[in-house]
Protein backbone atom coordinates (compact mmCIF):
# COMPACT_ATOMS: atom_id res chain seq x y z
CA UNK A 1 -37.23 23.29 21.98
CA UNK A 2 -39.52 24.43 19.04
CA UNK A 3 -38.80 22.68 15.75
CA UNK A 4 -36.33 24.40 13.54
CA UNK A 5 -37.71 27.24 11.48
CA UNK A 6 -38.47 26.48 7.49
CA UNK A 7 -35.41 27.13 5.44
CA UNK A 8 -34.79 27.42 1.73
CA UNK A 9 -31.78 26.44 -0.74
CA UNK A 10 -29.52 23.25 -0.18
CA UNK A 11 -29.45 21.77 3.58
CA UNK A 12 -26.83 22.67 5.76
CA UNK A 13 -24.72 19.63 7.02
CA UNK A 14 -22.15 19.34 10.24
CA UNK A 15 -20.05 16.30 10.64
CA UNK A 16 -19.68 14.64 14.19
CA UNK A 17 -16.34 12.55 13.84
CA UNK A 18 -13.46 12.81 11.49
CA UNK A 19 -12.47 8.79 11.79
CA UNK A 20 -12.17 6.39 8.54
CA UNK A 21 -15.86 6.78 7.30
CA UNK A 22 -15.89 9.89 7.59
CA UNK A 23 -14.04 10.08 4.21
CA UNK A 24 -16.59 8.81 1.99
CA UNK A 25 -18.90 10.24 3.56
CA UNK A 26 -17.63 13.77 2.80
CA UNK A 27 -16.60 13.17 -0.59
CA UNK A 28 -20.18 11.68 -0.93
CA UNK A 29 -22.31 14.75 0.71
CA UNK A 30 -19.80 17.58 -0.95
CA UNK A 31 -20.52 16.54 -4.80
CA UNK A 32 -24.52 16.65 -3.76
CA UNK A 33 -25.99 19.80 -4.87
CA UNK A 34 -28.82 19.42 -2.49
CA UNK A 35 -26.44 20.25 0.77
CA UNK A 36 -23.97 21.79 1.45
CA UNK A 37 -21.31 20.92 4.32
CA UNK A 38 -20.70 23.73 6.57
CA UNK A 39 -18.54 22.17 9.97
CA UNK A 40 -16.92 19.42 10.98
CA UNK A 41 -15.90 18.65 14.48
CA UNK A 42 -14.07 15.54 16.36
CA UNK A 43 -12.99 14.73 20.01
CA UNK A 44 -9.51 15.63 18.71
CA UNK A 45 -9.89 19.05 16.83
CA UNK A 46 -6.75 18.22 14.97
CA UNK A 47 -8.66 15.49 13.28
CA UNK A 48 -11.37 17.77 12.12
CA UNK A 49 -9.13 20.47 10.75
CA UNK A 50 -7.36 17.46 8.78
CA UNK A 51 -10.26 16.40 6.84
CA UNK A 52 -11.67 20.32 6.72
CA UNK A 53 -8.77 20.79 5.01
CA UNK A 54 -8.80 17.72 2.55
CA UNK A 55 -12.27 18.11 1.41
CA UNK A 56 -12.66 22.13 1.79
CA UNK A 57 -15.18 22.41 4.22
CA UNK A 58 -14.76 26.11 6.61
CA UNK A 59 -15.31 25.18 9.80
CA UNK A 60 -13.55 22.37 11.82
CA UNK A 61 -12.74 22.07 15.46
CA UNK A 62 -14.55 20.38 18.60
CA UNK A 63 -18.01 18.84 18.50
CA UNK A 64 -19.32 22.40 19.52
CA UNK A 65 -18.02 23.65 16.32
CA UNK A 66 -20.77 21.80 14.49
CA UNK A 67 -23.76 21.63 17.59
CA UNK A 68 -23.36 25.27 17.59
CA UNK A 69 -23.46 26.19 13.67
CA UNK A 70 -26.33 28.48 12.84
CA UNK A 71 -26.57 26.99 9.28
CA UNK A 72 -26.27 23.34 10.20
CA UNK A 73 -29.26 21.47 9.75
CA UNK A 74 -28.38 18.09 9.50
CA UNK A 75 -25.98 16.62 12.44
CA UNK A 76 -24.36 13.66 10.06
CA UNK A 77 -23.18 11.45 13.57
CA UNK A 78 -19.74 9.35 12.89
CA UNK A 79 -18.36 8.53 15.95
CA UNK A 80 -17.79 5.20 17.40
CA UNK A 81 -21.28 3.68 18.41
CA UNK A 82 -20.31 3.81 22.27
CA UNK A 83 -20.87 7.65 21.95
CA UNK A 84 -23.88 7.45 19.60
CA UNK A 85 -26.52 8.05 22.00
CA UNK A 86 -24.88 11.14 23.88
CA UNK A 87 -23.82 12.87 20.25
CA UNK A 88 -27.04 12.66 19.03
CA UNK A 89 -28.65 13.27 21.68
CA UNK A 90 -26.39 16.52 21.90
CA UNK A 91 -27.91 16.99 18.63
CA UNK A 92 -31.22 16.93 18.94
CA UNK A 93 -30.78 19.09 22.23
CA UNK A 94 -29.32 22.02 19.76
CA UNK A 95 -32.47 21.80 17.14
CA UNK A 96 -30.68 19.79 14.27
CA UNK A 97 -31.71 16.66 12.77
CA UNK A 98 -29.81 13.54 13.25
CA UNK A 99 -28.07 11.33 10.70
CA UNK A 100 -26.12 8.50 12.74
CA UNK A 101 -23.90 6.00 11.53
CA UNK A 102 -24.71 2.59 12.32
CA UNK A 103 -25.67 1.15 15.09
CA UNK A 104 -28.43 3.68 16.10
CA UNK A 105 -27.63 3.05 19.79
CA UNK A 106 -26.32 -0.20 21.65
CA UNK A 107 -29.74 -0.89 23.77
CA UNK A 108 -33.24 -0.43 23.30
CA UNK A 109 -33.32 2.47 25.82
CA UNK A 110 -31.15 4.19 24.11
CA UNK A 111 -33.15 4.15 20.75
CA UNK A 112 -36.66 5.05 22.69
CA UNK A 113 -35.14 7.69 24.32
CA UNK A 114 -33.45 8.99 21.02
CA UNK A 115 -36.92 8.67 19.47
CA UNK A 116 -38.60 10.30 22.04
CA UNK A 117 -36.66 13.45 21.89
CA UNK A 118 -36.69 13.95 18.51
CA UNK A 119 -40.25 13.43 18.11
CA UNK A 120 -40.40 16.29 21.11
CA UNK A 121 -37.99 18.68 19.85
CA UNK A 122 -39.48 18.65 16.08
CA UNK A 123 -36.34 17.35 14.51
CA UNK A 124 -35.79 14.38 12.18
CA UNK A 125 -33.83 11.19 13.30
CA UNK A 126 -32.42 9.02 10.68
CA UNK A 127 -29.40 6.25 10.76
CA UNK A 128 -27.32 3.93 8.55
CA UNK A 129 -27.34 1.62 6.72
CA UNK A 130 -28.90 3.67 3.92
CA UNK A 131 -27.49 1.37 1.35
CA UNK A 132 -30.97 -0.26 0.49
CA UNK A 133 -31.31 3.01 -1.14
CA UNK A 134 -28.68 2.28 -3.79
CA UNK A 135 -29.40 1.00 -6.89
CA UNK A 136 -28.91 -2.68 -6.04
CA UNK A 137 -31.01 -3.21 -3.21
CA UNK A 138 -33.68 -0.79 -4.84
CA UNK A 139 -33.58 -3.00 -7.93
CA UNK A 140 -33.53 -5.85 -5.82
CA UNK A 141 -36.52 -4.83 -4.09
CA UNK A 142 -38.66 -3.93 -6.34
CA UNK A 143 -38.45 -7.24 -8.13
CA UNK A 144 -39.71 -8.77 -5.15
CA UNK A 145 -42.35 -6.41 -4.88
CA UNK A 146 -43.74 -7.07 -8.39
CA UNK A 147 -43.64 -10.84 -7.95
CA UNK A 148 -40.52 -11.89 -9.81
CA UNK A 149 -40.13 -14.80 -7.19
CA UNK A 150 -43.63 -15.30 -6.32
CA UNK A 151 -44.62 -15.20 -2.44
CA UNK A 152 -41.22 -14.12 -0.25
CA UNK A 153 -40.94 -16.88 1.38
CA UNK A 154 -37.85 -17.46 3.61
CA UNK A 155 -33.79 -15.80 3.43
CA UNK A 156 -30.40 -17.21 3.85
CA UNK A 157 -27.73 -14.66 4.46
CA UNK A 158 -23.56 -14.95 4.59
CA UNK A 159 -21.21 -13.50 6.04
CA UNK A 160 -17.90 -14.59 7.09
CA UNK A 161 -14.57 -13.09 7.13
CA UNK A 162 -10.98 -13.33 9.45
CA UNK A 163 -12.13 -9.62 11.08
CA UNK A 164 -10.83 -6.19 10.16
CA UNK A 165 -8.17 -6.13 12.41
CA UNK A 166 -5.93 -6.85 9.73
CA UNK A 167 -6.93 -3.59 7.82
CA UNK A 168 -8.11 -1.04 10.11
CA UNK A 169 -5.96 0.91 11.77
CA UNK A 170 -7.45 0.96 15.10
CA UNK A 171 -10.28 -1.95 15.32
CA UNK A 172 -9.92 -2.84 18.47
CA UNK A 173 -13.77 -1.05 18.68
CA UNK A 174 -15.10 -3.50 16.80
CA UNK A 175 -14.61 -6.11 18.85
CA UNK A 176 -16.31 -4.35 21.92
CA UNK A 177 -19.61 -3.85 23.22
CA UNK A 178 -21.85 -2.89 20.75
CA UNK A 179 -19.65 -4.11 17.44
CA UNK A 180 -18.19 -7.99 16.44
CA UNK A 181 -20.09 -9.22 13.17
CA UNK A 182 -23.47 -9.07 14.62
CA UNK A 183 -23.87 -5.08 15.35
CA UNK A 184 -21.31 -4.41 12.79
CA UNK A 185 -22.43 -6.26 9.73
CA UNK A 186 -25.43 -7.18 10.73
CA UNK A 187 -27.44 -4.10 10.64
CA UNK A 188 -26.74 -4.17 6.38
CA UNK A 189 -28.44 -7.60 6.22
CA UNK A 190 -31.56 -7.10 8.81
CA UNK A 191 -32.17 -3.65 7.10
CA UNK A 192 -32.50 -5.57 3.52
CA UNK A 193 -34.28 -8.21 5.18
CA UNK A 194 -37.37 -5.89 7.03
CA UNK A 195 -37.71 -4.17 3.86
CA UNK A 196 -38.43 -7.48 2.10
CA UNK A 197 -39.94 -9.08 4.40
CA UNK A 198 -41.56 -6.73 6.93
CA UNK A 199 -40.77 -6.33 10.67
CA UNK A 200 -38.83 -9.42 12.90
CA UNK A 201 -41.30 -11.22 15.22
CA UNK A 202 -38.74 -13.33 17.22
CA UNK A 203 -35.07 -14.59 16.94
CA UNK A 204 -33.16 -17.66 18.32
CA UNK A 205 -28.98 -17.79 18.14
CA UNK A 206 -25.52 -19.58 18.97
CA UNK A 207 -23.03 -17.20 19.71
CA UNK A 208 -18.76 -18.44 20.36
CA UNK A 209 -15.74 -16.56 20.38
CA UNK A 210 -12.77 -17.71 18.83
CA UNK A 211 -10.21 -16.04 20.01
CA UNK A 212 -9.65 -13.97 23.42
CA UNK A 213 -7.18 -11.73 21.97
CA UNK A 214 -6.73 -10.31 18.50
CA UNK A 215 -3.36 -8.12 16.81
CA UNK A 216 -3.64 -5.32 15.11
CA UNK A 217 -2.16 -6.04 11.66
CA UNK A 218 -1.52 -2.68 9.88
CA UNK A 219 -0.85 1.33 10.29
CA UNK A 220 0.39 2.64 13.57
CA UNK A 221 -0.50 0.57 15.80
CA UNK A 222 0.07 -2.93 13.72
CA UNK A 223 1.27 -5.25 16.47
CA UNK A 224 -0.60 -3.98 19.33
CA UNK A 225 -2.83 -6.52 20.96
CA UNK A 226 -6.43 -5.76 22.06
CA UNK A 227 -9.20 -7.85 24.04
CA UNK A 228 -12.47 -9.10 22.51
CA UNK A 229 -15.43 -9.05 24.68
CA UNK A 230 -18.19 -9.84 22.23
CA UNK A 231 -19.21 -13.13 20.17
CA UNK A 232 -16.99 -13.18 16.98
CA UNK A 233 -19.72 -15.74 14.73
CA UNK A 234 -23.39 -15.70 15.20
CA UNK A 235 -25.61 -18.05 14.05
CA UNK A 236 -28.80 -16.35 14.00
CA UNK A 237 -32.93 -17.55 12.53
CA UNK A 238 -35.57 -15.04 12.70
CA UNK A 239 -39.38 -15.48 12.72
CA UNK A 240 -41.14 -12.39 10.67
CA UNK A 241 -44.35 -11.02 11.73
CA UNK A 242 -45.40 -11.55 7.97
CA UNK A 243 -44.50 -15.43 8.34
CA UNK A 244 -41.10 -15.55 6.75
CA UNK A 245 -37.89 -16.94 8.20
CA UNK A 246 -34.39 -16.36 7.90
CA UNK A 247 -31.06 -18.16 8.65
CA UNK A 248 -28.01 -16.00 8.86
CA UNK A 249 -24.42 -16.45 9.79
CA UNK A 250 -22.59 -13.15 10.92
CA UNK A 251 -18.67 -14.77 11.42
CA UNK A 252 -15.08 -13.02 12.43
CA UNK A 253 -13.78 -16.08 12.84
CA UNK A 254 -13.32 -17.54 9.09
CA UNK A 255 -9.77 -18.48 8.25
CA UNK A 256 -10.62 -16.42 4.33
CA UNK A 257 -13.23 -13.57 3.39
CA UNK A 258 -16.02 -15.58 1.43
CA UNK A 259 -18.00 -13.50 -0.83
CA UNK A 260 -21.01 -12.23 1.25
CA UNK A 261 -24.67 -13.70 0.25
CA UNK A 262 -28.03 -12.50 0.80
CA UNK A 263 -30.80 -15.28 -1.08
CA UNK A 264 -34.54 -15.17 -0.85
CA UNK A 265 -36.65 -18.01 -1.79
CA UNK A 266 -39.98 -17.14 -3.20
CA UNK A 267 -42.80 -19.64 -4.32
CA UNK A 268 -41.95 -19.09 -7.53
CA UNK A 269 -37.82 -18.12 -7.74
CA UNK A 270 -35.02 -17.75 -5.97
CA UNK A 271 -33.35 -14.10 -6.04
CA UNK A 272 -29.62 -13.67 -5.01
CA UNK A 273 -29.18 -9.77 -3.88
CA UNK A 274 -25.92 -7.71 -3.88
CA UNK A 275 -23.95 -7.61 -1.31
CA UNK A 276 -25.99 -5.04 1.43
CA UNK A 277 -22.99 -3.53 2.52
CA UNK A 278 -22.46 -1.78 -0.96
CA UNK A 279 -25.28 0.20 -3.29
CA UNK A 280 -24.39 -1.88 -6.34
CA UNK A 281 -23.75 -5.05 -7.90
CA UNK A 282 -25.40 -8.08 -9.54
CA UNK A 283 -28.75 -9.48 -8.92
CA UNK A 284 -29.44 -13.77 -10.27
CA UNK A 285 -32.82 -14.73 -10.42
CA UNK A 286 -32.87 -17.95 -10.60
CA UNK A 287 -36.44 -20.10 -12.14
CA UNK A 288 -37.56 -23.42 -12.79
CA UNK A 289 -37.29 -24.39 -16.12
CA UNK A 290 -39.68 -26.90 -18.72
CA UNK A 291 -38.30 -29.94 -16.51
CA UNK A 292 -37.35 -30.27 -12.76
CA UNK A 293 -33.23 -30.59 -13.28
CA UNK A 294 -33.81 -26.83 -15.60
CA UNK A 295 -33.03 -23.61 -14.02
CA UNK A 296 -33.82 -20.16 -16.24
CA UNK A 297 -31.17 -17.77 -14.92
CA UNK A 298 -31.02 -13.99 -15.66
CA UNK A 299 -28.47 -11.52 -13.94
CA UNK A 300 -28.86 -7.98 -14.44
CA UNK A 301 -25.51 -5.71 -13.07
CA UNK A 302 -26.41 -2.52 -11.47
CA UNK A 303 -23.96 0.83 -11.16
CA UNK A 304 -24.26 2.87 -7.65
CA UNK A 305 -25.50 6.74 -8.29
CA UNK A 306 -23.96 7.55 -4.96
CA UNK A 307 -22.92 5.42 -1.83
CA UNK A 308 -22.16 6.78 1.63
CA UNK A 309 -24.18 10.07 2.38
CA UNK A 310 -27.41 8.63 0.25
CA UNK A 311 -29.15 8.71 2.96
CA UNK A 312 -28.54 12.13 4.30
CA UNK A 313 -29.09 13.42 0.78
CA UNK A 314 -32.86 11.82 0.62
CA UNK A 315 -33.12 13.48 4.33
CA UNK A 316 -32.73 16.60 3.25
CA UNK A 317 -34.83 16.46 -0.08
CA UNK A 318 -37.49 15.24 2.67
CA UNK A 319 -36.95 17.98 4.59
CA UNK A 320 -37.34 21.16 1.89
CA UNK A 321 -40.54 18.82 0.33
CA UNK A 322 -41.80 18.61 4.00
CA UNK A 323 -42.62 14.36 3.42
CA UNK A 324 -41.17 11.22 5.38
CA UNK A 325 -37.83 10.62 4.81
CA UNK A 326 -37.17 6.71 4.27
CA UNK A 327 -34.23 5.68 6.34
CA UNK A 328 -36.44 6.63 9.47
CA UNK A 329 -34.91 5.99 13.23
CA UNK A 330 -37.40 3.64 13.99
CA UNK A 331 -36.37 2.00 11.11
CA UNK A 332 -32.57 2.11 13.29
CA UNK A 333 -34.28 0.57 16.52
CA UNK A 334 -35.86 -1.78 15.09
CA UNK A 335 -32.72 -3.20 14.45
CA UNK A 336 -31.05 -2.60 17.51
CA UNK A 337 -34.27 -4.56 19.13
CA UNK A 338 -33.24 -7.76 16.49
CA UNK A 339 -29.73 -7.54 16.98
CA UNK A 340 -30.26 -7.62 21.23
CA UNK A 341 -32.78 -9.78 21.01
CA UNK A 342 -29.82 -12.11 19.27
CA UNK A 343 -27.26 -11.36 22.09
CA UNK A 344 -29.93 -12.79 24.73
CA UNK A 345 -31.14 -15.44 22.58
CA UNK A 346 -27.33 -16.58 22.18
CA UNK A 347 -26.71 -16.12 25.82
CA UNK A 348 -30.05 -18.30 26.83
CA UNK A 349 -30.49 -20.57 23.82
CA UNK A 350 -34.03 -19.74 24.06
CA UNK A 351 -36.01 -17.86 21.54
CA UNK A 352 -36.44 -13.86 21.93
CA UNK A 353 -39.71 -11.65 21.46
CA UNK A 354 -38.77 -8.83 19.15
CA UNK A 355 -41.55 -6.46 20.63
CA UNK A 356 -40.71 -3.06 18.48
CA UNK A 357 -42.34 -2.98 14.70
CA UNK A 358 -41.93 -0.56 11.87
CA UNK A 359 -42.67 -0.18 8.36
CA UNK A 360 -41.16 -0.81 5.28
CA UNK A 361 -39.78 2.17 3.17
CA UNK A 362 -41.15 3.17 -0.26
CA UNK A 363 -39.33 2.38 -3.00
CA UNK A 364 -37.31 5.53 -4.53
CA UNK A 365 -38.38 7.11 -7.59
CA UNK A 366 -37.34 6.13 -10.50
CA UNK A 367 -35.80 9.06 -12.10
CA UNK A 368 -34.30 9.35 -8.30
CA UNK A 369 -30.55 11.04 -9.29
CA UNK A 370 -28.50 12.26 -6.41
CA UNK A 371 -26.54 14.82 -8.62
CA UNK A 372 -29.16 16.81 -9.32
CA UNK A 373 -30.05 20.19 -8.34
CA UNK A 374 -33.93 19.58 -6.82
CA UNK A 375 -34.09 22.17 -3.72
CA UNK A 376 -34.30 26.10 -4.42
């Protein structure tokens, strides 16, 4: 298929999957002038017309509803990461550029094939997490960039909770193939991490499972029980082809939700980022002082512009200013090669080439303002 003709005015977005996110996402991508959301359609139509109806979008029905939308541009891909792959790949198939949510795909086939037939069909492929593009992580990032800490050096990253089965209404997903902290959480923290430190060379992990069985705790189903098949805490290090390491602990199995924490150690400082599951918060650089027991420490509190949808939004600007957008798919595989590469480093307990590479994405521009009006 030929790439999709040139087009004028605000982007034209479809919605694959009217589940939890797809909330946000909606009340994200209809307050952007830039698009405009035409369709949304869901393995269960009823779903679709539900949130068609709560956020006034026209068209709602079954996934054809949105693949075959003459003024969708922009497939924005929510469904459960199992079908990730064969939705997008749907996508691409009907001329429209891909947004997925998070993980890109669940193997590295998946993500070279993915890759492969965007590239051929002319259409863009882009994926979550797209919260580096907030204002946290952006301010965050560029204060590495700059030198605020010196020489990046090395990373410790946080995250530990009891699981989400005691607020999602159906979770038993995440505690499948392709989900538990590691291809769940994870992707936030190694999509922070390449765009401070660069690609991941090699990884090395212990994986355990807590429990064998979890309950569902609320809504509906509360009560149910469900299996888990996947490791429920991770404890991960990572090589970087730049020469930084990282240690990271991705955990379900935590008795309380500790805060989450993302640190990187520089020759010169020590920066603390938000949390990179949100597109705000504080940032502590922390400095020696005149003596050795002195620390200078300076926090500066961000405000999100926009969270969920970001991404799609700086797709589409791409798109009508014919440049790179920044949350690229290779970006996505990259990140599916780490978090595999983990999952056979845990099940060997030896350490796992990472053989994929990719860039680091610009920084946004400063007056960057999702509200405004930028496409004619």
């Amino acid at each position: 298929m030929s790439a999709p003709e040139p087009r004028t005015g605000p982007v034209g977005i479809g919605v694959v999957g009217a589940g939890v996110i797809s909330d946000t996402y909606l009340a994200n991508l209809t307050s952007f002038p830039d698009v405009v959301v035409h369709a949304i359609g869901d393995l269960f139509p009823a779903a679709a017309k539900t949130r068609a109806e709560q956020h006034g979008i026209a068209t709602h029905g079954a996934i054809d509803a949105v693949l075959g939308h003459p003024d969708v541009e922009i497939v924005v891909n929510l469904t459960i990461p199992a079908a990730h792959v064969e939705v997008s790949s749907a996508a691409i198939a009907a001329g429209k550029h891909v947004w997925s949510e998070k993980p890109l795909t669940l193997d590295r086939a998946g993500g070279e094939t993915l890759l492969r037939e965007a590239e051929a069909a002319g259409v863009r492929l882009g994926c979550a997490p797209d919260t580096f593009l907030g204002t946290g992580l952006q301010t965050a990032l560029k204060a590495i960039a700059r030198g605020d800490i010196g020489t990046p050096l090395s990373a410790l990253t946080l995250m530990q909770s009891p699981g989400p089965e005691s607020w999602h209404p159906n979770p038993a997903f995440l505690f499948q193939h392709g989900a538990g902290p590691l291809f769940d959480i994870g992707p936030y923290y190694w999509t922070t991490l390449v765009q401070a430190f660069g690609p991941v060379a090699s990884v090395a992990a212990i994986a355990s499972k807590a429990q064998e069985r979890r309950t569902i705790g609320s809504g509906p189903k509360a009560g149910e029980v469900f299996d888990v098949t996947v490791p429920t805490h991770v404890n991960a290090i990572a090589q970087f082809q730049g020469g930084q390491t990282s240690q990271s602990i991705f955990s379900f199995d935590t008795a309380v939700t500790r805060t989450p924490f993302l640190q990187i150690n520089g020759t010169e400082g020590v920066l603390e980022l938000p949390d990179p599951n949100m597109f705000d918060g504080d940032l502590v650089l922390l400095r020696p002082g005149g003596h050795r027991s002195e620390l200078v420490t300076t926090t500066t509190s961000t405000r999100a512009q926009s969270t969920r949808g970001t991404g799609v939004l700086e797709m589409a600007r791409a798109i009508r200013e014919g440049r790179p957008h920044r949350v690229q798919g290779a970006l996505a595989h990259h990140v599916v090669d780490i978090l595999v590469s983990l999952e056979e480093a845990g099940a060997s307990k030896q350490f796992v080439d990472v053989t994929s590479t990719v860039e680091a994405a610009p920084p946004l521009p400063d007056d960057w303002d999702p509200t405004a009006r930028t496409v004619d």
